[in-house]
C-alpha atoms as a PDB file:
ATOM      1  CA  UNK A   1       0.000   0.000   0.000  1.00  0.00           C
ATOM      2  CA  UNK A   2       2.847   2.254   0.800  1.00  0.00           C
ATOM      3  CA  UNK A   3       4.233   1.814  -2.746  1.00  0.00           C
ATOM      4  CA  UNK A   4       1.159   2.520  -4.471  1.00  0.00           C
ATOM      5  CA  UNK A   5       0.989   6.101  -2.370  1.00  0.00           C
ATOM      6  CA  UNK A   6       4.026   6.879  -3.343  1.00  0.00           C
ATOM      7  CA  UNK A   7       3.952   7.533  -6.823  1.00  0.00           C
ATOM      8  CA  UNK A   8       1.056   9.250  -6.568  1.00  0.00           C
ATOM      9  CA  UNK A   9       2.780  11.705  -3.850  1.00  0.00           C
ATOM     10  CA  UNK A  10       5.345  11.756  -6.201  1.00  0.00           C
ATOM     11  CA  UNK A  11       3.394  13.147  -9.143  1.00  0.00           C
ATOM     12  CA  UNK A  12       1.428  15.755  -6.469  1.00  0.00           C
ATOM     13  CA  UNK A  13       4.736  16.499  -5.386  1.00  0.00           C
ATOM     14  CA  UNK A  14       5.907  17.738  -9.236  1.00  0.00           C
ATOM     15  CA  UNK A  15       2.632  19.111  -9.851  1.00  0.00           C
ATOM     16  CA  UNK A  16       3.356  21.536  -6.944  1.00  0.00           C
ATOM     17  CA  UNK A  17       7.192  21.737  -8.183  1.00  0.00           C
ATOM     18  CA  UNK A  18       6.634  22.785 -11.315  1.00  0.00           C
ATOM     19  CA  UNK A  19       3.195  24.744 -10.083  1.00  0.00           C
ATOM     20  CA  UNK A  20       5.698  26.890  -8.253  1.00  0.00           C
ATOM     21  CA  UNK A  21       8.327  27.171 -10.910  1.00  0.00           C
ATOM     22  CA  UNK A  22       5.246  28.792 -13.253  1.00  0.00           C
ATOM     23  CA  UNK A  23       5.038  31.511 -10.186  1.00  0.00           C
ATOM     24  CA  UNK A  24       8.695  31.983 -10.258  1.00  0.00           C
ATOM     25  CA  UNK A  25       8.643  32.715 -13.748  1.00  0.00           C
ATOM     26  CA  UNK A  26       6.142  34.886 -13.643  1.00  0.00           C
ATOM     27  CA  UNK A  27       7.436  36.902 -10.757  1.00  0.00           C
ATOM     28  CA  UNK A  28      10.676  37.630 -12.403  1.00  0.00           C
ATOM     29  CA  UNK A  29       9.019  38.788 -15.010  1.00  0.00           C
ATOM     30  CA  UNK A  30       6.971  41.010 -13.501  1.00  0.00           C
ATOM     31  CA  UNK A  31      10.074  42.399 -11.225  1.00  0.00           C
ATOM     32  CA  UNK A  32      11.846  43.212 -14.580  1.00  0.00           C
ATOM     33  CA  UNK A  33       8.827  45.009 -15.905  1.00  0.00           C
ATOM     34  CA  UNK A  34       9.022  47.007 -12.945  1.00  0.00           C
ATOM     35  CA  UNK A  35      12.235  47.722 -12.733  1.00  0.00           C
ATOM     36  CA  UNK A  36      12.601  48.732 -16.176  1.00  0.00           C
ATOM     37  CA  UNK A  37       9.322  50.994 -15.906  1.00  0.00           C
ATOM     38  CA  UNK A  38      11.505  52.206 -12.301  1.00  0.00           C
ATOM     39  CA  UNK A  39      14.501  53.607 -14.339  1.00  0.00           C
ATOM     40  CA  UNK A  40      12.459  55.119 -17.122  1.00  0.00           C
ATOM     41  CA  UNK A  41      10.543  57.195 -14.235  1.00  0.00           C
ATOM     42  CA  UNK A  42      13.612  58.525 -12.511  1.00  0.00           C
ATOM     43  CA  UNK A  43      14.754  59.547 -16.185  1.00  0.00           C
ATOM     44  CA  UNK A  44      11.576  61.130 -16.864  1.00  0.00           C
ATOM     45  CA  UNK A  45      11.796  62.783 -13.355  1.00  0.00           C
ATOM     46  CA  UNK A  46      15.154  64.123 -14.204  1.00  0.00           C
ATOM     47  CA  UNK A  47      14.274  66.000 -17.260  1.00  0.00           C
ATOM     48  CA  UNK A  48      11.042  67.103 -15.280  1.00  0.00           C
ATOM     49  CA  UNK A  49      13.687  68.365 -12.943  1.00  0.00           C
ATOM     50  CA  UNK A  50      15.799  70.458 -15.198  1.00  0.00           C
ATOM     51  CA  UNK A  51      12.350  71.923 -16.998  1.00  0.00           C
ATOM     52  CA  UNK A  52      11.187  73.182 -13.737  1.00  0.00           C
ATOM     53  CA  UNK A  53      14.309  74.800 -13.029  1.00  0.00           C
ATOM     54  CA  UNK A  54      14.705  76.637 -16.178  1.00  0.00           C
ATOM     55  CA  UNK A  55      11.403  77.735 -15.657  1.00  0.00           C
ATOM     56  CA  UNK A  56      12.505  79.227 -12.468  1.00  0.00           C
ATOM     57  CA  UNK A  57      14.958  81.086 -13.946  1.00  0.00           C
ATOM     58  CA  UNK A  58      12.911  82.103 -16.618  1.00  0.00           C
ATOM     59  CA  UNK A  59      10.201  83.674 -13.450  1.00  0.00           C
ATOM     60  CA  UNK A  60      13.567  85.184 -12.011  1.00  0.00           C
ATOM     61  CA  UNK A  61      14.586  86.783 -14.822  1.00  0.00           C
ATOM     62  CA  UNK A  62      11.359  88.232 -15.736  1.00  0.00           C
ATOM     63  CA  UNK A  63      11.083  89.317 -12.146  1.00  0.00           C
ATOM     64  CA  UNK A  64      14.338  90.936 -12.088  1.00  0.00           C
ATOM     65  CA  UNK A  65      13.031  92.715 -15.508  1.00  0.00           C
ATOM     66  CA  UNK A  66      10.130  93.978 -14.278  1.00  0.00           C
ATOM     67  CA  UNK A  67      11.608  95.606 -11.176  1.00  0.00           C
ATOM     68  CA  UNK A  68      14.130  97.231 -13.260  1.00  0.00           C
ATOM     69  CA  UNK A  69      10.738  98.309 -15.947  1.00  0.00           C
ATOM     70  CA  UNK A  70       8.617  99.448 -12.507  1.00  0.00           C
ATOM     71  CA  UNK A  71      11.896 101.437 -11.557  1.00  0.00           C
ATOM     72  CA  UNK A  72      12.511 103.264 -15.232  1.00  0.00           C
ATOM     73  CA  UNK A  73       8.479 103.839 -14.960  1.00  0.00           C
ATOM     74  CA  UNK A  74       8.830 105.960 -11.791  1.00  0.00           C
ATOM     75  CA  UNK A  75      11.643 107.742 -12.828  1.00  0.00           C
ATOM     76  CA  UNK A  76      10.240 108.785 -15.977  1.00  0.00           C
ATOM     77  CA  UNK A  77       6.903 109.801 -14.099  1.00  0.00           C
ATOM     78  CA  UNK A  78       8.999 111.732 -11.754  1.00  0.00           C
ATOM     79  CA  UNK A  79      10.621 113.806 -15.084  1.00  0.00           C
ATOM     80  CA  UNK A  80       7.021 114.194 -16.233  1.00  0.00           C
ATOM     81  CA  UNK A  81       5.637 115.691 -13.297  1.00  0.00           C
ATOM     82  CA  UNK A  82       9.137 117.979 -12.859  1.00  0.00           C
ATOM     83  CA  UNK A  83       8.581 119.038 -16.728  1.00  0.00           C
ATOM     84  CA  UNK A  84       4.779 119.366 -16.098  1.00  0.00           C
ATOM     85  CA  UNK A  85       5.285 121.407 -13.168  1.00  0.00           C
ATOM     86  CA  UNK A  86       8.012 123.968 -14.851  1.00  0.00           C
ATOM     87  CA  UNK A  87       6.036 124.196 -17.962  1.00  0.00           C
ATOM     88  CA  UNK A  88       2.960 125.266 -15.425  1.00  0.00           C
ATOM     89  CA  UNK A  89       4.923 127.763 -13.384  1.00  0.00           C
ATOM     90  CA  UNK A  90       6.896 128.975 -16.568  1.00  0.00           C
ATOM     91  CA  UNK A  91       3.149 129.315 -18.326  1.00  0.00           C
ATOM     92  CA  UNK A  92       1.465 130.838 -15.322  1.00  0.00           C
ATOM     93  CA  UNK A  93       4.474 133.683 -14.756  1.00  0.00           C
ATOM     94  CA  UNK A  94       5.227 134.299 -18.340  1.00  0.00           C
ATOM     95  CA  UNK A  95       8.978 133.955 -17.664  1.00  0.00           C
ATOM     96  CA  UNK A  96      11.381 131.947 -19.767  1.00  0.00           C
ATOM     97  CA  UNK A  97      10.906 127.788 -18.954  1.00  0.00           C
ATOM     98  CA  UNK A  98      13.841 126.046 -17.663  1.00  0.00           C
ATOM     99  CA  UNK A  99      13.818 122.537 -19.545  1.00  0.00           C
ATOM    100  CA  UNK A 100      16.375 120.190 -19.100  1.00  0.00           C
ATOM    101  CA  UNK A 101      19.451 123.267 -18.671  1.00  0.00           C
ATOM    102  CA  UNK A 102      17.958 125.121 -21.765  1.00  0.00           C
ATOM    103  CA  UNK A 103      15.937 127.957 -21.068  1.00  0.00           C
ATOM    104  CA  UNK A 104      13.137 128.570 -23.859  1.00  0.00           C
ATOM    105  CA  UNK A 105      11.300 131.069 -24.843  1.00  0.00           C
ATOM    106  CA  UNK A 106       6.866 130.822 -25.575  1.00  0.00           C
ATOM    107  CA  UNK A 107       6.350 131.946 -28.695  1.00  0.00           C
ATOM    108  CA  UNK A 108       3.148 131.645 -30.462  1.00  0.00           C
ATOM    109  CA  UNK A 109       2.521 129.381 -32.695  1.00  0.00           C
ATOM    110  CA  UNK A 110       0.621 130.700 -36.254  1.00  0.00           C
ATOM    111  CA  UNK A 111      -0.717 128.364 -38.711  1.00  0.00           C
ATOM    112  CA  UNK A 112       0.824 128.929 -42.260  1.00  0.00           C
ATOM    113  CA  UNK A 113      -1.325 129.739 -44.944  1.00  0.00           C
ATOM    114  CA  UNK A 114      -1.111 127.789 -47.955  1.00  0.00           C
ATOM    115  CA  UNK A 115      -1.259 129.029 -51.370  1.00  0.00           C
ATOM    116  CA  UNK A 116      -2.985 127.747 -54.495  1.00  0.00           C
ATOM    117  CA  UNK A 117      -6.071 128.576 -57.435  1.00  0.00           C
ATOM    118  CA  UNK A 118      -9.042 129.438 -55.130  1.00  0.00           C
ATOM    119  CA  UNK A 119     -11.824 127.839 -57.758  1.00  0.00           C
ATOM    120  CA  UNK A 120     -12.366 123.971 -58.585  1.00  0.00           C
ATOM    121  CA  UNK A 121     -10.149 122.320 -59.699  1.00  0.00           C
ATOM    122  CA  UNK A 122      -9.097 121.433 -63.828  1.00  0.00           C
ATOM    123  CA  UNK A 123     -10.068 118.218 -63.507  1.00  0.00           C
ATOM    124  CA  UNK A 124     -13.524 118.387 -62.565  1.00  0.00           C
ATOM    125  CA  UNK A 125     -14.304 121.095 -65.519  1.00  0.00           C
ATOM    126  CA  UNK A 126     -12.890 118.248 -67.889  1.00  0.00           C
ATOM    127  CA  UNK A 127      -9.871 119.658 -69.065  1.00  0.00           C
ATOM    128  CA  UNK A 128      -6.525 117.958 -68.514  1.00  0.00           C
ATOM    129  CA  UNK A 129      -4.196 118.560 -65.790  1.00  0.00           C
ATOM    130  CA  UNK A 130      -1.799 120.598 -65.493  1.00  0.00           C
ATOM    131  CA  UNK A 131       1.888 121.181 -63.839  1.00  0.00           C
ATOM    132  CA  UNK A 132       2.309 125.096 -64.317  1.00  0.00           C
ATOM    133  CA  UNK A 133      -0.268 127.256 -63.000  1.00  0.00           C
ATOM    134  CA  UNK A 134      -1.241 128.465 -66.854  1.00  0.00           C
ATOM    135  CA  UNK A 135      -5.185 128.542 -67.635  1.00  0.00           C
ATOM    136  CA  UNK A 136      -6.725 125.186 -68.476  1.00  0.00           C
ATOM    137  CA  UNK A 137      -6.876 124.338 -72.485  1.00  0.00           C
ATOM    138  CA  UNK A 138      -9.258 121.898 -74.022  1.00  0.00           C
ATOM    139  CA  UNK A 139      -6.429 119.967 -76.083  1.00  0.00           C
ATOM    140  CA  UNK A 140      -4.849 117.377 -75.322  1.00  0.00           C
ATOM    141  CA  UNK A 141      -1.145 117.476 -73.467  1.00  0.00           C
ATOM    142  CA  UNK A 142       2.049 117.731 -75.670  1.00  0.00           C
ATOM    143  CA  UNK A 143       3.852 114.008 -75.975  1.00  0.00           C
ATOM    144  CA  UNK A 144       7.455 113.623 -76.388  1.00  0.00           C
ATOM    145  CA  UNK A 145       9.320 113.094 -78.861  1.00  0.00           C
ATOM    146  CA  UNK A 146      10.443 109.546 -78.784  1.00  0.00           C
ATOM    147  CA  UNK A 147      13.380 108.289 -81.130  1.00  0.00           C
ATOM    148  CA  UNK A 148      10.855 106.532 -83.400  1.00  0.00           C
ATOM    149  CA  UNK A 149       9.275 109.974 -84.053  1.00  0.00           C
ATOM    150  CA  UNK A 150      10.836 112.531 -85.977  1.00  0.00           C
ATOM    151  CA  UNK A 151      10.154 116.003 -86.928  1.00  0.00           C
ATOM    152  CA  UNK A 152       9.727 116.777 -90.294  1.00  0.00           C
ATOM    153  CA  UNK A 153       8.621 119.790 -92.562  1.00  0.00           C
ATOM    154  CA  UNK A 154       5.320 120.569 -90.971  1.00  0.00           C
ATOM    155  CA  UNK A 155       4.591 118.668 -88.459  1.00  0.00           C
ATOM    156  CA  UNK A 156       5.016 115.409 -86.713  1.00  0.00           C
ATOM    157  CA  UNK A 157       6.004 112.625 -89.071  1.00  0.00           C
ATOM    158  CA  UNK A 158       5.554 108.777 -87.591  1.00  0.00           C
ATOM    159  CA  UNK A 159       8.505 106.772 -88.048  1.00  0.00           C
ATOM    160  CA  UNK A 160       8.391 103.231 -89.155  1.00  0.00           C
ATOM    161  CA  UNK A 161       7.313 100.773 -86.911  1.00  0.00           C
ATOM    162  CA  UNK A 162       6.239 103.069 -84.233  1.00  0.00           C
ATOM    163  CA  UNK A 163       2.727 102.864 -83.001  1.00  0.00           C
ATOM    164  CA  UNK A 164       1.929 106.806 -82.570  1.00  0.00           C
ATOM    165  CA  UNK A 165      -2.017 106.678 -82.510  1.00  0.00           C
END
């Protein structure tokens, strides 16, 4: 009876063996997965690392800028309301106005008058226009003489090949 048991111990016995070598497998796979999925993480995390602080340099910097913007703001606020103020008191006194070491002088300003043919213009009365300020004519304006064109005995003689009219 006892031999008869023990073959079938035997094969419960590598059932369980080889049971637990499937597990082992298994498990070692699983820790590789992980640690490979472990190292890509901390790479990840170090380029996360070195984003963040070049972004904190970036906030620096643009902090450091801004100070230096707020502080050129005030100081050319401060000029404004010392030019504002000397224009005022020169203004109100009617002395010379200091402005920036040069003393100048109010003068009034007068708008220039402009020159020119008081009634409507050539164009609308449907002659041509005109450079000089001569009296509109109804014909038409002088061409130039090209070199295809040539004057001849009494008047204007086309050359060949030219397309004159």
């Amino acid at each position: 009876l006892e031999r008869l048991r023990e073959p079938r111990d035997d094969r419960h016995v590598k059932r369980k063996v080889s049971q637990l070598d499937k597990n082992l497998e298994q498990l070692t796979v699983m820790y590789h997965k992980l640690v490979a999925q472990n190292s890509g993480l901390k790479v990840e995390l170090a380029e996360v690392d070195k984003k963040i602080q070049r972004k904190d340099q970036r906030i620096g910097q643009l902090e450091r800028n801004l100070k230096e913007m707020k502080q050129k703001y005030e100081k050319l606020m401060q000029q404004c309301a010392n030019l504002t103020s000397a224009m005022d008191s020169s203004l109100g006194r009617g002395k010379p106005m200091d402005v920036g070491g040069q003393v100048q002088r109010h003068r009034n300003i007068i708008k220039p008058v402009k020159g020119g043919i008081a009634g409507p213009r050539p164009e609308a009365e449907g002659g041509y226009p005109t450079t000089d300020s001569s009296p509109v004519s109804d014909s038409p304006p002088r061409r130039r003489d090209s070199s295809r064109t040539r004057l001849a005995a009494g008047g204007l003689v086309r050359a060949p090949g030219s397309n004159f009219y």
